[in-house]
C-alpha atoms as a PDB file:
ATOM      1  CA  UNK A   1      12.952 -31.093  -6.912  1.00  0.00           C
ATOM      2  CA  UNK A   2      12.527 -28.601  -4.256  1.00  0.00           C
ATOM      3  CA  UNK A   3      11.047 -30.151  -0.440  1.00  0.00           C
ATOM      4  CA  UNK A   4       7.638 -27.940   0.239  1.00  0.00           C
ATOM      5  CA  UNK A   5       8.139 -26.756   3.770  1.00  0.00           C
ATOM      6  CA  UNK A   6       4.090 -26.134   3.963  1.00  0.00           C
ATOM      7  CA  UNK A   7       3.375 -29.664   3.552  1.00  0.00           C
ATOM      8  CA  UNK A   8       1.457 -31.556   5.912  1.00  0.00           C
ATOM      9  CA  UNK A   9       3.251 -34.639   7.608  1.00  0.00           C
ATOM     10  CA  UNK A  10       0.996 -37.563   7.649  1.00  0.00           C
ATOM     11  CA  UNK A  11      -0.244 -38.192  11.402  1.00  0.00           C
ATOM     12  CA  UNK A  12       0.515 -34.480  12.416  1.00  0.00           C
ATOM     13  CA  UNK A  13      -2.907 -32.599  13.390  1.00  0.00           C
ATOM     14  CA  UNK A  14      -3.568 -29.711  11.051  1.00  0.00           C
ATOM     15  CA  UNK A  15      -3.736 -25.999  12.720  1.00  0.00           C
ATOM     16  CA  UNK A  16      -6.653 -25.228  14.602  1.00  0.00           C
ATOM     17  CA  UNK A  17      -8.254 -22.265  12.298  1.00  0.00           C
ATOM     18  CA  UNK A  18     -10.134 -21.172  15.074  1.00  0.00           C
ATOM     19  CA  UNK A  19      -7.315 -21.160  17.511  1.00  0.00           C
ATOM     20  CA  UNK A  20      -5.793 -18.463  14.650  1.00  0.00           C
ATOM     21  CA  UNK A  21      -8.612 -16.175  14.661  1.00  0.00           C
ATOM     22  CA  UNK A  22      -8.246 -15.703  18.369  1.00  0.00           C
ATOM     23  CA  UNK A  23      -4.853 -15.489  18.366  1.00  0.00           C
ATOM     24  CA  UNK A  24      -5.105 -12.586  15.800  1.00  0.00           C
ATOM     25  CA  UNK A  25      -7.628 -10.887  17.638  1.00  0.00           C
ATOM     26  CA  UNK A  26      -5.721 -10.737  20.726  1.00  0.00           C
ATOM     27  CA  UNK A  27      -3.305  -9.747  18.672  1.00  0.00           C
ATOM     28  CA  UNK A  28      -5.301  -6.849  17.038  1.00  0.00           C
ATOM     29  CA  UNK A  29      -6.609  -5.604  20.751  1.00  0.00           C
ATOM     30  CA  UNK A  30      -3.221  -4.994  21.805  1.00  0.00           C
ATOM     31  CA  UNK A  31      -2.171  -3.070  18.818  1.00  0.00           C
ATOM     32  CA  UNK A  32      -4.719  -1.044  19.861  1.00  0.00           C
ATOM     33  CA  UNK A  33      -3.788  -0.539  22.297  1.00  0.00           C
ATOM     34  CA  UNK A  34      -0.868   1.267  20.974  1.00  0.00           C
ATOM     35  CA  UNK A  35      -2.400   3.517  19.264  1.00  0.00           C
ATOM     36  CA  UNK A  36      -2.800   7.607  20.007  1.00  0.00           C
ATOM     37  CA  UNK A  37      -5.863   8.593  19.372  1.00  0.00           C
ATOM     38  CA  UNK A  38      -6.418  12.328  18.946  1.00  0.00           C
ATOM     39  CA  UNK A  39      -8.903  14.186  20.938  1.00  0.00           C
ATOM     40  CA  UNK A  40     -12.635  16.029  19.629  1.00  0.00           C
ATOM     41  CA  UNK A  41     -10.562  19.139  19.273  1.00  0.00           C
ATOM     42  CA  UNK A  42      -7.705  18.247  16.987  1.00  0.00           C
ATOM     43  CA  UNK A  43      -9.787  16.189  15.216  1.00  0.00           C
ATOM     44  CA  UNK A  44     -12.076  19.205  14.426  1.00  0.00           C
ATOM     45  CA  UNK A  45      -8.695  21.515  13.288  1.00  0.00           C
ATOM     46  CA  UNK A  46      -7.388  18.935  11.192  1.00  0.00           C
ATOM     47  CA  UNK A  47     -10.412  17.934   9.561  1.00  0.00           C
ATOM     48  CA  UNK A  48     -10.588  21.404   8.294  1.00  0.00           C
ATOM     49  CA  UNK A  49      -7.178  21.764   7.354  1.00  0.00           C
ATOM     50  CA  UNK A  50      -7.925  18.464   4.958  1.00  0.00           C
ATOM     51  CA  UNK A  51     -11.471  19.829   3.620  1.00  0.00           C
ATOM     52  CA  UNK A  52      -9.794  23.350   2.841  1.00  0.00           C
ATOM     53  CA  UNK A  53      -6.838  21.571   1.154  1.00  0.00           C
ATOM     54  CA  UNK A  54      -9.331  19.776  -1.068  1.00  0.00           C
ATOM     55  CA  UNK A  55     -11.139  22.651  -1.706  1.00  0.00           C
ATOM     56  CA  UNK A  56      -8.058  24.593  -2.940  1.00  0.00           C
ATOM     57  CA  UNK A  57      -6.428  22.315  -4.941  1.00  0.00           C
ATOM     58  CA  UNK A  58      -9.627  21.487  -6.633  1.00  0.00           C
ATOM     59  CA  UNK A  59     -10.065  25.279  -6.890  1.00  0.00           C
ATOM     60  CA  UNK A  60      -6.787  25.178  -8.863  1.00  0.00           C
ATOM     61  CA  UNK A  61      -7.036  22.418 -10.856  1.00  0.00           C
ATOM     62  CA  UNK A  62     -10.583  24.253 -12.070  1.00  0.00           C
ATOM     63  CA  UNK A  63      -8.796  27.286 -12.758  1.00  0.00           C
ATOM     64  CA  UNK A  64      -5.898  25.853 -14.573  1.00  0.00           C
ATOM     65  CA  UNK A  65      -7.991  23.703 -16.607  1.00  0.00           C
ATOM     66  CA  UNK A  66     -10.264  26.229 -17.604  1.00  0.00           C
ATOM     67  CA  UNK A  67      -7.045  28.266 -19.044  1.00  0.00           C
ATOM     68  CA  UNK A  68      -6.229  25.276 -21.171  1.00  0.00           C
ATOM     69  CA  UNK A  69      -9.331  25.276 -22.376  1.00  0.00           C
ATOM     70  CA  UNK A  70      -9.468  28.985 -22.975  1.00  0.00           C
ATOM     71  CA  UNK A  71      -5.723  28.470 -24.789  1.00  0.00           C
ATOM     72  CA  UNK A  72      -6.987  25.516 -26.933  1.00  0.00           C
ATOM     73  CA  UNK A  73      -9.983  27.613 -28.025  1.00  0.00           C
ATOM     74  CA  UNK A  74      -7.813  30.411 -29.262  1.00  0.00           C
ATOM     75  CA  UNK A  75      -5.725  27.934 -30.964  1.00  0.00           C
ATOM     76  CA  UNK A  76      -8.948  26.399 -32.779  1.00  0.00           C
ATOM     77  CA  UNK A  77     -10.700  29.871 -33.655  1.00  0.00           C
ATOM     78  CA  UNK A  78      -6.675  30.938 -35.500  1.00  0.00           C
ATOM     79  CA  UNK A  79      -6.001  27.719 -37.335  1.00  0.00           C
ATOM     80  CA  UNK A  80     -10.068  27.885 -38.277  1.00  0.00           C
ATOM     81  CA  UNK A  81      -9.079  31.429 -39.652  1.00  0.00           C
ATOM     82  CA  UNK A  82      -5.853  30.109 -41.359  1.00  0.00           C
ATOM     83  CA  UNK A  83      -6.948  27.416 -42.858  1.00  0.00           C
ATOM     84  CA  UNK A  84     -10.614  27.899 -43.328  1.00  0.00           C
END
């Protein structure tokens, strides 16, 4: 059988949860540290690079998908007319 690293000694304290928590919220404050935020400005221009990317590619998918269904109705009316 295999040892289980995890397991609790008898006698040794368990972790302190709490002292976790703050440890990973100290943690998290320093990460952020870290981070680059972008400023009003660049936030506006890239916003509106991502809503008119959405907007197109939605466009497109509309457009293509009305074509399909154009194409399948053509199909339907000419096997309709083939086959009665």
């Amino acid at each position: 059988m295999f040892m289980n690293a995890n397991k609790v000694e008898e006698g040794k304290p368990r972790r302190n949860i709490l002292r976790g928590f703050v440890n990973f919220f100290g943690s998290l404050k320093q990460e952020f540290k870290h981070i680059s935020w972008t400023n009003r400005k660049e936030l506006k221009k890239l916003t509106k690079v991502v809503l008119g990317s959405t907007f197109t590619v939605g466009l497109l998918i509309y457009v293509v998908d009305m074509g399909i269904q154009k194409f399948l109705a053509i199909v339907h009316f000419i096997i309709q007319r083939i086959f009665g």
